[in-house]
N, C-alpha and C. Protein backbone atom coordinates (compact mmCIF):
# COMPACT_ATOMS: atom_id res chain seq x y z
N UNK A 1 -1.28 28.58 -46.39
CA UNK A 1 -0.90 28.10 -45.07
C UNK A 1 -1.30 26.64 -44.93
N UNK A 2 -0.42 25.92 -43.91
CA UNK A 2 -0.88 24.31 -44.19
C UNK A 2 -2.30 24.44 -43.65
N UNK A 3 -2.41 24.80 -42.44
CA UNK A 3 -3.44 24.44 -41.84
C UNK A 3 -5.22 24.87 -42.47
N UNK A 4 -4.89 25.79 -43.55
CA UNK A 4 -6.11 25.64 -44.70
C UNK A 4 -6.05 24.94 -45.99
N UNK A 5 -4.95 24.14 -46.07
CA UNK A 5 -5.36 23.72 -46.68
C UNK A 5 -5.63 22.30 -46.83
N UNK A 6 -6.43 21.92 -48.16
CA UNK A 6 -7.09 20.90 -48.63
C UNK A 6 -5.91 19.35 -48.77
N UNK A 7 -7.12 18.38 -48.70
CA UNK A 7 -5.72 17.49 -48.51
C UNK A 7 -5.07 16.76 -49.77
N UNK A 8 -5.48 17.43 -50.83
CA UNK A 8 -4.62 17.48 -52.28
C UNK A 8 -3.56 18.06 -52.22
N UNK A 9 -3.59 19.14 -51.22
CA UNK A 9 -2.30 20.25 -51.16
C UNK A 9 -2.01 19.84 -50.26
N UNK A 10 -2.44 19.03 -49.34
CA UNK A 10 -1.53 18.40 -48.10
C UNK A 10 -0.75 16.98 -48.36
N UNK A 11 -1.04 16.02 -49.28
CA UNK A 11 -0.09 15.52 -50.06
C UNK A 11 0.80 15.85 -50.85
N UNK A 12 0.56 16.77 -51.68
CA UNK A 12 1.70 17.14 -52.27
C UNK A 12 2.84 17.72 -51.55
N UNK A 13 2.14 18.57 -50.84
CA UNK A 13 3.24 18.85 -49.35
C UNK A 13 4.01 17.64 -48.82
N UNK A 14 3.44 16.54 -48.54
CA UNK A 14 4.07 15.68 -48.06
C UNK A 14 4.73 15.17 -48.81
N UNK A 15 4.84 14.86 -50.31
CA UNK A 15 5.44 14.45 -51.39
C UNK A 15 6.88 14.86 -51.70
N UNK A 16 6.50 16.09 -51.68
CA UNK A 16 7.35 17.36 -52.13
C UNK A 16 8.52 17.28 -50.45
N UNK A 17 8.10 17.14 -49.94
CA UNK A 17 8.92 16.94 -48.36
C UNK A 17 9.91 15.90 -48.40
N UNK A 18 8.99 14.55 -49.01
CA UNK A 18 9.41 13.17 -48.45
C UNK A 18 10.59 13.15 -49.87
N UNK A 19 10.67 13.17 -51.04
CA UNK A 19 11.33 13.58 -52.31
C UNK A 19 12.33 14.30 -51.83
N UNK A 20 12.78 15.14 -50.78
CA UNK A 20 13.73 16.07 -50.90
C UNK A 20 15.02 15.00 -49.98
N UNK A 21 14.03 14.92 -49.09
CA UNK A 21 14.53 13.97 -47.70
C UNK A 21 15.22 12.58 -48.14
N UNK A 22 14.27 11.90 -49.04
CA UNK A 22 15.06 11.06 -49.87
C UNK A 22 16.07 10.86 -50.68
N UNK A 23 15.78 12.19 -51.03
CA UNK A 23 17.42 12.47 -52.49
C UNK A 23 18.18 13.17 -51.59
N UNK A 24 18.40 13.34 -50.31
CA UNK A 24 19.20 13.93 -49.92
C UNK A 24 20.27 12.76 -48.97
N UNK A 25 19.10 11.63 -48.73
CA UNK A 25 20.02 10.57 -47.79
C UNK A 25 20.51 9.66 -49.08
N UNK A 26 19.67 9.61 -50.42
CA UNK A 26 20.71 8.91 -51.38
C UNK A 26 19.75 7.40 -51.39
N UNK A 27 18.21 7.90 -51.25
CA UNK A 27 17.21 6.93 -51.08
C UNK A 27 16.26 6.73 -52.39
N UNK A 28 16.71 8.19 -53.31
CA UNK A 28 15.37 8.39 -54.61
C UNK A 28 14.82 7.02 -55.11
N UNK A 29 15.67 5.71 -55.21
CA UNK A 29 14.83 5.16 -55.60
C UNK A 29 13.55 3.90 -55.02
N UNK A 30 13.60 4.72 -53.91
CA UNK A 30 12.62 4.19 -52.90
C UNK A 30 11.30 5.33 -53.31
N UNK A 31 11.31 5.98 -53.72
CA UNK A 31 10.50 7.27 -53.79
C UNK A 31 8.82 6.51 -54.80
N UNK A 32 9.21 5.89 -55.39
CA UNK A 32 8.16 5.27 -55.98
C UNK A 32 6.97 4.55 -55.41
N UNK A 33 8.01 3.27 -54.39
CA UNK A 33 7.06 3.05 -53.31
C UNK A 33 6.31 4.13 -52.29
N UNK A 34 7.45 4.80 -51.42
CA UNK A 34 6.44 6.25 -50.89
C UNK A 34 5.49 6.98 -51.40
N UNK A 35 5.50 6.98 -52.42
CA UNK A 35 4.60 7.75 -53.73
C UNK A 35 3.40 7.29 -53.82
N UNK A 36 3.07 6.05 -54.07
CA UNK A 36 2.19 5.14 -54.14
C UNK A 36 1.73 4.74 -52.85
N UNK A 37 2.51 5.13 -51.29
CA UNK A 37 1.92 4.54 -50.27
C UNK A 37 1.02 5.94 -49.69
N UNK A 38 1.56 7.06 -50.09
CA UNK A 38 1.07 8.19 -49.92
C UNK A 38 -0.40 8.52 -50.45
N UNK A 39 0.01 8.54 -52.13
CA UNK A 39 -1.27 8.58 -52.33
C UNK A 39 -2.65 7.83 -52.44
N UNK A 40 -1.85 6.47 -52.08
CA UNK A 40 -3.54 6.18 -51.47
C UNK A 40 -4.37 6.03 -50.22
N UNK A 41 -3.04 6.49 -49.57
CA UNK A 41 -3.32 6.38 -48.12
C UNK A 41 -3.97 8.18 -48.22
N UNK A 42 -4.31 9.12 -48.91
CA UNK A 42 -4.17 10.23 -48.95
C UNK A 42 -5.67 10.21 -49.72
N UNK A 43 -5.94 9.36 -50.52
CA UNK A 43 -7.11 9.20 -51.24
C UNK A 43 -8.32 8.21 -49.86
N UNK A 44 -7.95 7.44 -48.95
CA UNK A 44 -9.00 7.44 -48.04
C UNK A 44 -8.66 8.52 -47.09
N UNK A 45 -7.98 9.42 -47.10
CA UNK A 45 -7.87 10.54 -46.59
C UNK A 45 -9.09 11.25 -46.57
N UNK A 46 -9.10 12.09 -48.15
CA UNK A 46 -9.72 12.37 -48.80
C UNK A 46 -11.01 11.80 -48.59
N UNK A 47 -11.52 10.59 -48.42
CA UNK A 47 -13.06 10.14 -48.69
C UNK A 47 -13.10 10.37 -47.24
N UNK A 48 -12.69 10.47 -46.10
CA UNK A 48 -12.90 10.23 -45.09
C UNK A 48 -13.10 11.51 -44.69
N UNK A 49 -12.41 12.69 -44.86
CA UNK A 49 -12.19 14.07 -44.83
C UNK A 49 -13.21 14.88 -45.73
N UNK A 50 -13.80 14.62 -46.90
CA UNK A 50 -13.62 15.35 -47.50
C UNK A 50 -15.23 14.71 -48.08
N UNK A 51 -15.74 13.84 -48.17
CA UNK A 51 -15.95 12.70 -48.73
C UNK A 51 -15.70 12.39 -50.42
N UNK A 52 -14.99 12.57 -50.59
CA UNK A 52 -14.31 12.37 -52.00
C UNK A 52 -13.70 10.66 -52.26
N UNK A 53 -15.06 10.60 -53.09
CA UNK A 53 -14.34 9.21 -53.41
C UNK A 53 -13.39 9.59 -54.92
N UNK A 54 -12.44 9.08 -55.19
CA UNK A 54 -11.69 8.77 -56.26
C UNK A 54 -10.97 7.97 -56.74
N UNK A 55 -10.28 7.92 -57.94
CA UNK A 55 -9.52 6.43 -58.34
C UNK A 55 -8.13 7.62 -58.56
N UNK A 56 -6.71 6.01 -58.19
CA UNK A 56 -5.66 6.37 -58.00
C UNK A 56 -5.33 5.43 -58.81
N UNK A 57 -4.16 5.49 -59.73
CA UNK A 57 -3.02 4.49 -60.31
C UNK A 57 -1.95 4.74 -59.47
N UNK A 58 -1.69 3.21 -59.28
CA UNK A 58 -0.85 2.51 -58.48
C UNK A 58 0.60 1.71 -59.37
N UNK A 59 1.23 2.18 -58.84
CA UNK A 59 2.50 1.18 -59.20
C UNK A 59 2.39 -0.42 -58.56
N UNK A 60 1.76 -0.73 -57.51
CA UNK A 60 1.78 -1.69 -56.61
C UNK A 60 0.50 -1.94 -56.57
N UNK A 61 0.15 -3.34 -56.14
CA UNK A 61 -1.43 -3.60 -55.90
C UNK A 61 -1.70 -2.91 -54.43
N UNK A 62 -2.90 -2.96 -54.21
CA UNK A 62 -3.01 -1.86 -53.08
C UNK A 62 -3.31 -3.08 -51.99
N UNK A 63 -3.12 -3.84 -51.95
CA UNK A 63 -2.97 -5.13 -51.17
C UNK A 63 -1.55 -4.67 -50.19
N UNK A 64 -0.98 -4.99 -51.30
CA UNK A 64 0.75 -4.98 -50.18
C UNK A 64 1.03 -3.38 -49.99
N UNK A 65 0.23 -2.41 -50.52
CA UNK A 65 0.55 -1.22 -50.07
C UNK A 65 -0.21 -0.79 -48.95
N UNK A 66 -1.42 -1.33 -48.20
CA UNK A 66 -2.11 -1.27 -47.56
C UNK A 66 -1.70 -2.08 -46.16
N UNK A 67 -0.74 -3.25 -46.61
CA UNK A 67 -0.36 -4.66 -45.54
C UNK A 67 0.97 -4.00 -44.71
N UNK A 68 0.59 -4.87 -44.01
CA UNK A 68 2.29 -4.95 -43.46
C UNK A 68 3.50 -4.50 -43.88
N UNK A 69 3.52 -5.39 -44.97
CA UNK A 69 4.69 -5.47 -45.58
C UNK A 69 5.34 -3.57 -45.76
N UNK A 70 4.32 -2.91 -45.77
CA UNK A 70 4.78 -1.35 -46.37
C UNK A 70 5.29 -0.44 -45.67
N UNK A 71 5.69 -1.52 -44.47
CA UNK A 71 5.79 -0.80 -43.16
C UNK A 71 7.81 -0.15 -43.47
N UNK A 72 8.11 -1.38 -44.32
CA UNK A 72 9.73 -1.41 -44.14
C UNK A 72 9.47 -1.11 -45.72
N UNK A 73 10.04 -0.07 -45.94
CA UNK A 73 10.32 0.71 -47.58
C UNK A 73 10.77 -0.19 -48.11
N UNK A 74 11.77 -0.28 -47.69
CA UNK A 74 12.98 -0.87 -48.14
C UNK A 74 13.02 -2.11 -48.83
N UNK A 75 12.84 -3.07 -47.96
CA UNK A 75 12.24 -4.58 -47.82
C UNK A 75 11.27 -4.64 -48.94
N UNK A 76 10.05 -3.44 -48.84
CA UNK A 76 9.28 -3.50 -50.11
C UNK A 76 9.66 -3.80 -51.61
N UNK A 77 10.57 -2.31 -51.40
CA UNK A 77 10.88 -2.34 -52.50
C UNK A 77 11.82 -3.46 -53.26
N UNK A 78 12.49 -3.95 -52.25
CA UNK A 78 13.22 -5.18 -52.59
C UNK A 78 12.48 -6.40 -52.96
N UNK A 79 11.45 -6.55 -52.54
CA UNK A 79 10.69 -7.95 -52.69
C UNK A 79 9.04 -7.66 -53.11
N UNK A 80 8.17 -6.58 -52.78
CA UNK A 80 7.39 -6.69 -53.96
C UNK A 80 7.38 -6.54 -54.94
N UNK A 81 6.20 -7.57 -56.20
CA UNK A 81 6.73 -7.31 -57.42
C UNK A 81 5.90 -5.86 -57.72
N UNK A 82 5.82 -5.28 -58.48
CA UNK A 82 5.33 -4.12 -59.02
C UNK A 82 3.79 -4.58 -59.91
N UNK A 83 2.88 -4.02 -60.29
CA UNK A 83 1.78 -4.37 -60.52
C UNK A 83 0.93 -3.37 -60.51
N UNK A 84 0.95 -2.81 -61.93
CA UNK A 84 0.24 -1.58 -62.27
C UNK A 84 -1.44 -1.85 -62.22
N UNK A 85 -1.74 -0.94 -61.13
CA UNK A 85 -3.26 -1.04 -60.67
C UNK A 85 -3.95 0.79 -60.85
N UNK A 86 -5.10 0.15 -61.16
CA UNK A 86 -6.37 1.80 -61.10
C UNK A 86 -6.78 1.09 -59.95
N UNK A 87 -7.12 1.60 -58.66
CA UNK A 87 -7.54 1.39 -57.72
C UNK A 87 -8.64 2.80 -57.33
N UNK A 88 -10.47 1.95 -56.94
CA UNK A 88 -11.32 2.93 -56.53
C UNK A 88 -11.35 3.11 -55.04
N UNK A 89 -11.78 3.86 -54.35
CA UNK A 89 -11.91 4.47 -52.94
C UNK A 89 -12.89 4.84 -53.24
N UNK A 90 -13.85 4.09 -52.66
CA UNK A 90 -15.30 4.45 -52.25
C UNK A 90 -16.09 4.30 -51.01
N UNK A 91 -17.38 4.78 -50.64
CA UNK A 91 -17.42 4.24 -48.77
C UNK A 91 -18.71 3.17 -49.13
N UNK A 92 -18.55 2.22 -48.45
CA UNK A 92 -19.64 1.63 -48.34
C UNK A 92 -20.70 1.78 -46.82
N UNK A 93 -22.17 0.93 -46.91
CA UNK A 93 -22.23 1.17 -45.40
C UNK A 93 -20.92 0.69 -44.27
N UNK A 94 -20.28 -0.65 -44.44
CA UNK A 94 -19.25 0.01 -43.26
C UNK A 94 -18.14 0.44 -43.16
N UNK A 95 -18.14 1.56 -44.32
CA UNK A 95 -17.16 2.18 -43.92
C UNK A 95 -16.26 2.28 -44.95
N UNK A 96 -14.72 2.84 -44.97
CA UNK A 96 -14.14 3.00 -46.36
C UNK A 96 -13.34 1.82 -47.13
N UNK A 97 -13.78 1.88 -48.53
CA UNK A 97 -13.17 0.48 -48.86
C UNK A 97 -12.53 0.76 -50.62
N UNK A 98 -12.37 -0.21 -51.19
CA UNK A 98 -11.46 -0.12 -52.97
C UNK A 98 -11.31 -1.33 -53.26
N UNK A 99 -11.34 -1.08 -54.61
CA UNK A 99 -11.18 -2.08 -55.43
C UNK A 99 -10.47 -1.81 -56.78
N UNK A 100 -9.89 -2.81 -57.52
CA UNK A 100 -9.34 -2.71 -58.40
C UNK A 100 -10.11 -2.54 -59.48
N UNK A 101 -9.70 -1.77 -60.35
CA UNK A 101 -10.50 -1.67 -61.78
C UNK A 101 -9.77 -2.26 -62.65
């Protein structure tokens, strides 16, 4: 059931949702960016929830996936460059933060 579960299984839920929704309006190849905005937005999820710090690979630096810019898919995907990142999620005293490895 959603509401027990963990938020590993609550991303993928959302994954598995947002993937269907996409290939159905004829969007799949936006799915990469969503993918990457998900799971790291899902990984301070996680530290915040859960306290689970962990590292995520990124298609995108977690700069512009974190900014503004990620607001419009689209636009993203059109104009950022791509930039394969290991990105950590860890908490410091204030609060939750990452860095690139």
């Amino acid at each position: 059931m959603p509401e027990q579960a963990n938020h590993k299984e609550i991303e993928k839920m959302q994954l598995l949702f947002l993937s269907s929704k996409y290939e159905e309006k004829g969007k799949r190849d936006l799915m990469p960016v969503v993918q990457n905005i998900v799971r790291l937005n899902g990984a301070f999820s996680r530290l915040t929830g859960e306290n689970e710090e962990s590292v995520v690979a990124t298609s995108y630096n977690p700069d512009d996936l974190l900014g503004s810019e990620a607001a419009d898919i689209i636009s993203f995907a059109e104009n950022v460059c791509m930039e394969e990142c290991r990105v950590k999620i860890f908490t410091t005293p204030a609060g939750p933060d990452y860095k690139i490895l």
